[in-house]
Protein backbone atom coordinates (compact mmCIF):
# COMPACT_ATOMS: atom_id res chain seq x y z
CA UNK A 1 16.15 -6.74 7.25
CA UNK A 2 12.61 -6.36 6.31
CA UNK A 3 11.77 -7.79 10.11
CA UNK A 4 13.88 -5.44 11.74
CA UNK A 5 12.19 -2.18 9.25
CA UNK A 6 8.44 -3.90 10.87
CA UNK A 7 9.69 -4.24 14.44
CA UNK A 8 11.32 -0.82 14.45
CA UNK A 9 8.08 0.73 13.02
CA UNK A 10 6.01 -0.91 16.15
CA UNK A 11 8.40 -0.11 18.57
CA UNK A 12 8.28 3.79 17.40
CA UNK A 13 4.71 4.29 17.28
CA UNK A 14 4.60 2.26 20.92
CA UNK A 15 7.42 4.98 22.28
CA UNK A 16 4.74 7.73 21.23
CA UNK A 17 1.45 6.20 22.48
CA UNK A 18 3.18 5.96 25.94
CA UNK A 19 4.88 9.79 25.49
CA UNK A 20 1.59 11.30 24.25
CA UNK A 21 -0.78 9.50 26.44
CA UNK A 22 0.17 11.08 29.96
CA UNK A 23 -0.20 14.40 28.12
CA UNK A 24 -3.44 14.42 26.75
CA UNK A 25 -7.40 12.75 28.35
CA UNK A 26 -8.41 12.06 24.46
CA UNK A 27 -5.83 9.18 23.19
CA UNK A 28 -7.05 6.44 21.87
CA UNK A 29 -5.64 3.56 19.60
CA UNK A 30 -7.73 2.17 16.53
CA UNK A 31 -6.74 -0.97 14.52
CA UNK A 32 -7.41 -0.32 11.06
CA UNK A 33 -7.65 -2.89 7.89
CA UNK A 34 -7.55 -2.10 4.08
CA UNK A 35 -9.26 -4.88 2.46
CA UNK A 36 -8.10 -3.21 -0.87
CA UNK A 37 -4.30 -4.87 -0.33
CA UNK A 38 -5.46 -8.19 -0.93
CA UNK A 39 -6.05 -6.79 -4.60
CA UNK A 40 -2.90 -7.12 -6.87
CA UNK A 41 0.13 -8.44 -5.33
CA UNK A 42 -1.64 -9.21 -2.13
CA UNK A 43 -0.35 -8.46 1.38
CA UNK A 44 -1.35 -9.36 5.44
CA UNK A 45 -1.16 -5.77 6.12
CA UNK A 46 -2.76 -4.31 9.42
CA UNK A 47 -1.98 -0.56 10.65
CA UNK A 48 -2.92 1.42 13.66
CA UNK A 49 -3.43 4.80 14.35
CA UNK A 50 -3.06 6.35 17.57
CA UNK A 51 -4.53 10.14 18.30
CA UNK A 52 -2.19 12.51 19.97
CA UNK A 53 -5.36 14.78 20.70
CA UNK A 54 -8.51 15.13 19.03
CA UNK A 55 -7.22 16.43 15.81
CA UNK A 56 -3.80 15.09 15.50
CA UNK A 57 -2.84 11.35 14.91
CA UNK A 58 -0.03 9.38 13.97
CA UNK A 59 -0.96 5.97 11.63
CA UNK A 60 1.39 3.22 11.04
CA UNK A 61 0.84 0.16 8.54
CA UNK A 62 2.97 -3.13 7.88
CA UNK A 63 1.97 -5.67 5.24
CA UNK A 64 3.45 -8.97 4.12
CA UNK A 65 3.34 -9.49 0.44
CA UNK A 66 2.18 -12.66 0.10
CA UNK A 67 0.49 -15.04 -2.61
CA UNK A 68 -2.83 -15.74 -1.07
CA UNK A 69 -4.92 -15.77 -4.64
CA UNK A 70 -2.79 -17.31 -7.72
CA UNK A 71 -3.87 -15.91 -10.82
CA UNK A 72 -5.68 -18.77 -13.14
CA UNK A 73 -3.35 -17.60 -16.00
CA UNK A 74 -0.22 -17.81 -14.30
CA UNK A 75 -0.02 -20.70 -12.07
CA UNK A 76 4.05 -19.68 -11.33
CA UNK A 77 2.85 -16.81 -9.28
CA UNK A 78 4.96 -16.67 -5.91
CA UNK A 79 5.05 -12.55 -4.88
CA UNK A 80 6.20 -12.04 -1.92
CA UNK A 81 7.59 -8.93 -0.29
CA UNK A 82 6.60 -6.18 2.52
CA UNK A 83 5.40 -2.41 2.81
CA UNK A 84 5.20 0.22 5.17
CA UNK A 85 3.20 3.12 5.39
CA UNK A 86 3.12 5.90 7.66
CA UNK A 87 0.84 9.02 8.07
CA UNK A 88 0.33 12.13 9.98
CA UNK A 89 -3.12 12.76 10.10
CA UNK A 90 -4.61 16.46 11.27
CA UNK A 91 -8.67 16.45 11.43
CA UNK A 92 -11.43 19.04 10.68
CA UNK A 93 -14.50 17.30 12.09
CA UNK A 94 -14.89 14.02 10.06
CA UNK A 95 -12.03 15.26 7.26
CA UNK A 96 -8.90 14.92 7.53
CA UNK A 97 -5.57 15.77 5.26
CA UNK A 98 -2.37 13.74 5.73
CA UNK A 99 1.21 13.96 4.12
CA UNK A 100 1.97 10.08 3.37
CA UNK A 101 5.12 7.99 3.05
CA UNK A 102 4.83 4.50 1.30
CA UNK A 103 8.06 2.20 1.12
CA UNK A 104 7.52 -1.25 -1.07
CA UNK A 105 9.88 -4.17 -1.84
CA UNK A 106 8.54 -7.01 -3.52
CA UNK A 107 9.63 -9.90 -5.87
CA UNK A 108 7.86 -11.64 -8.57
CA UNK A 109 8.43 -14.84 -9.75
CA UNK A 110 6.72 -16.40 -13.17
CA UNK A 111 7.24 -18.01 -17.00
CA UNK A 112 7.75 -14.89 -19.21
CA UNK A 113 8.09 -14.93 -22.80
CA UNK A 114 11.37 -13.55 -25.08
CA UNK A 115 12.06 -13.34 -28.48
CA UNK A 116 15.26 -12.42 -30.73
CA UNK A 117 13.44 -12.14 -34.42
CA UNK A 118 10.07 -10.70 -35.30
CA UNK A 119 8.03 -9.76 -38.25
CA UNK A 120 5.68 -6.97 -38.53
CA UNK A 121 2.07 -8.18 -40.02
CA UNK A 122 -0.52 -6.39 -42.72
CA UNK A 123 -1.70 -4.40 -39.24
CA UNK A 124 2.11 -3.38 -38.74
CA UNK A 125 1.89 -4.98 -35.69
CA UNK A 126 5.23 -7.07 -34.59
CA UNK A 127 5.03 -10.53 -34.28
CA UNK A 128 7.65 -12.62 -32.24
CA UNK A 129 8.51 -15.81 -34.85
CA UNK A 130 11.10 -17.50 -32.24
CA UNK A 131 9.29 -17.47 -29.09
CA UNK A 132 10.84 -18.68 -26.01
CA UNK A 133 9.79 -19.22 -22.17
CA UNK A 134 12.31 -18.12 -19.49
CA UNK A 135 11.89 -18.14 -15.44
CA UNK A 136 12.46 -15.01 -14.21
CA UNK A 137 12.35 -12.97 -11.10
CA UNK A 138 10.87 -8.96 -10.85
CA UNK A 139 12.25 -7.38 -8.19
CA UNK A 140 10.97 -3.91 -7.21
CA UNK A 141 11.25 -0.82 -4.66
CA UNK A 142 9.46 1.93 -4.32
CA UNK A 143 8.95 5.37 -2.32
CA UNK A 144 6.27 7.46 -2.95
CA UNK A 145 5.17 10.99 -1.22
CA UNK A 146 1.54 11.62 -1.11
CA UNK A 147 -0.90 14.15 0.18
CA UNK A 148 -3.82 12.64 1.18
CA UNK A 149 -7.43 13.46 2.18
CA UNK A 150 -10.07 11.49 3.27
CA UNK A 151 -13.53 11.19 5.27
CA UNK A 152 -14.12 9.32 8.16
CA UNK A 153 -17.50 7.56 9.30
CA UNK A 154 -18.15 6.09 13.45
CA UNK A 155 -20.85 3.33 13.04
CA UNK A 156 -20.33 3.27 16.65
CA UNK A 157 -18.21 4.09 19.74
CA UNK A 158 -15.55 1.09 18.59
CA UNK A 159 -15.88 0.81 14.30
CA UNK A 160 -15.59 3.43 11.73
CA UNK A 161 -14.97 3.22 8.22
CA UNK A 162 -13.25 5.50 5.71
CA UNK A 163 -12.00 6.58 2.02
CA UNK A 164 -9.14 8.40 1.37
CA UNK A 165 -7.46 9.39 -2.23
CA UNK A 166 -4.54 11.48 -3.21
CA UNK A 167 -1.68 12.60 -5.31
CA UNK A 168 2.23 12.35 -4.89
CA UNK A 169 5.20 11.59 -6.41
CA UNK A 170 6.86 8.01 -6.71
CA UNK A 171 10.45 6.45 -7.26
CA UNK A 172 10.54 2.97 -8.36
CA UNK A 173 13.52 0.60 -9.33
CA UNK A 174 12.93 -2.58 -11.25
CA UNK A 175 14.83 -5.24 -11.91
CA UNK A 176 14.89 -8.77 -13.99
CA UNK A 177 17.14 -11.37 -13.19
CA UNK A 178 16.80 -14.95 -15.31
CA UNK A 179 16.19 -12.96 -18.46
CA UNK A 180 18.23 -13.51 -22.21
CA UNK A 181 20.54 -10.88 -22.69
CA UNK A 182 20.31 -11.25 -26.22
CA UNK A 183 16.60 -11.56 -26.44
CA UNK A 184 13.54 -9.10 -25.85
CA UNK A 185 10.43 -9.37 -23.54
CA UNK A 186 7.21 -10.68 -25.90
CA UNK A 187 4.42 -8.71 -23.34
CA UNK A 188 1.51 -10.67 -22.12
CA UNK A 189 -1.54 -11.34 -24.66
CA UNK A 190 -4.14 -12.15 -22.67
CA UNK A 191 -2.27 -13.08 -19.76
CA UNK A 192 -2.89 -11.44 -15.80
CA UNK A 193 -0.32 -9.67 -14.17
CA UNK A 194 0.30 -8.27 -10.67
CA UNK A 195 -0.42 -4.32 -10.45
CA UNK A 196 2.63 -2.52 -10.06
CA UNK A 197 4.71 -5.01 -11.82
CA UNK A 198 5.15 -3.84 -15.61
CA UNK A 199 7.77 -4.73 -18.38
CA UNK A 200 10.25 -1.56 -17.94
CA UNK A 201 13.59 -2.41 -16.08
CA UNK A 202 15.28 0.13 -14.55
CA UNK A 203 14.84 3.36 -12.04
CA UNK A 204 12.29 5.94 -12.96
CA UNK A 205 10.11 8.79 -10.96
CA UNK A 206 6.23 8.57 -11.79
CA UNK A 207 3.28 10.28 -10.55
CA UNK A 208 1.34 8.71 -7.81
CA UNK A 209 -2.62 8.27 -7.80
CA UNK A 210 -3.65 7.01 -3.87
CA UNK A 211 -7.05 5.75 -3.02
CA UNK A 212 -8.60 3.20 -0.95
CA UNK A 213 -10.44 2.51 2.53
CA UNK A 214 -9.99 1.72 6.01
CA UNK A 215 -12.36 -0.37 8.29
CA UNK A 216 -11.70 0.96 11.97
CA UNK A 217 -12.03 -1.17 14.87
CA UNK A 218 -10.72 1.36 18.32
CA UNK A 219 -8.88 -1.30 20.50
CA UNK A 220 -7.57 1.40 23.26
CA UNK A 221 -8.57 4.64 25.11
CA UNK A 222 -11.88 5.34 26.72
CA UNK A 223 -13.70 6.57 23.36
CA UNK A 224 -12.62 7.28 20.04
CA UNK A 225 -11.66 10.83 20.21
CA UNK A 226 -13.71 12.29 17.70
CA UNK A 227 -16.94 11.57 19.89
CA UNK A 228 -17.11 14.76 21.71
CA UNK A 229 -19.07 15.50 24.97
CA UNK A 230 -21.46 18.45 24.58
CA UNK A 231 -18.80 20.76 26.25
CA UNK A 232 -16.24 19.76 23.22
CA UNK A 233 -15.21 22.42 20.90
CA UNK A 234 -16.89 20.64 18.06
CA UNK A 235 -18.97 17.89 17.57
CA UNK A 236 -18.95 14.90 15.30
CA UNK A 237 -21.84 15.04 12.61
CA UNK A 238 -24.24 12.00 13.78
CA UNK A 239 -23.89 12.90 17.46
């Protein structure tokens, strides 16, 4: 399934480099990497964007959750999963503002702690007294709507670099499989955990913080589109 979500993605944003690029002199296609996703669970995740003109693009990224970095405190770690982000940029010089869509589905695997009894100590603090390890999976899903900003840098006529941040809306689901019925999750003390994996089961709507960085590498077109000749309606800020 998650192939066939990844393949259909590619094979969308292909259909609309090949419709929009007859129509326009100023398309160009620009591989982009977020070396932020290989924080947390971390993914293989590549994206593109491709201009429709010189203020309108489309960007498309597809990660593989994967466990390249085990945590030292949980040597059980085995996330794995995919994501897939979309955008629809529209530029104002080197700014830019983007409505976002963000689908996740990853699984966690690890040791977790339950207990059925506790005591509560001179701090009032509970204290699990029959302590027990259990393997258990995490599964989550999540969508999120965003709206995005962000700045964009050209180093050059190929490479770029940019932030972005913003603010949305997100659904998640969670769910536990391997865990006691009968017993209740004894939260990490000291421990590491993935981001974005927590101790509530169930579905729940959150608000959504976004913020990271791209590094740009154009792959296709004659120039990135934001270099402008003199003639161009506006210029980019280091020509």
């Amino acid at each position: 399934m998650k192939a066939k979500l990844i393949t259909l993605s590619f094979i969308l944003l292909s259909v609309a480099c090949f419709a929009q690029g007859a129509s326009t002199a100023y398309h160009a296609l620009v591989l982009k990497w977020n070396p932020l996703t290989l924080i947390g669970y971390s993914s293989v995740q590549i994206g593109g964007e491709y201009f429709l003109n010189r203020r309108n693009s489309l960007q498309l990224e597809c990660g593989l959750i994967t466990p390249l970095f085990e945590k030292a405190a949980i040597s059980s770690e085995n996330n794995q999963g995919y994501r897939v982000k979309l955008q629809y940029r529209r530029y104002f010089q080197k700014w830019f503002v983007a409505p976002e869509f963000h689908f996740v589905s990853a699984q966690y695997h690890a040791s977790k702690s339950f207990a059925q009894n506790f005591v509560t100590d001179s701090n009032r603090i509970r204290q699990p007294v029959d302590e027990e390890s259990y393997n258990v999976s995490i599964s989550k899903r999540s969508v999120s709507l965003s709206l995005t900003s962000g700045i964009q840098f050209l180093e050059s006529r190929t490479i770029g670099i940019e932030f972005y941040w913003g603010i949305g809306v997100r659904y998640e689901s969670t769910d536990f499989s391997g865990a006691p019925a009968d017993r209740e999750l004894v939260p990490y003390v000291g421990h590491i955990t993935p981001l974005s994996f927590d101790n509530d089961e169930g579905d729940r709507f959150l608000f959504n913080v976004v913020a990271g960085l791209h590094i740009d590498f154009k792959i296709a077109g004659n120039r990135h589109p934001r270099i402008k000749e003199s003639h161009d309606d506006f210029q980019h800020p280091f020509n």
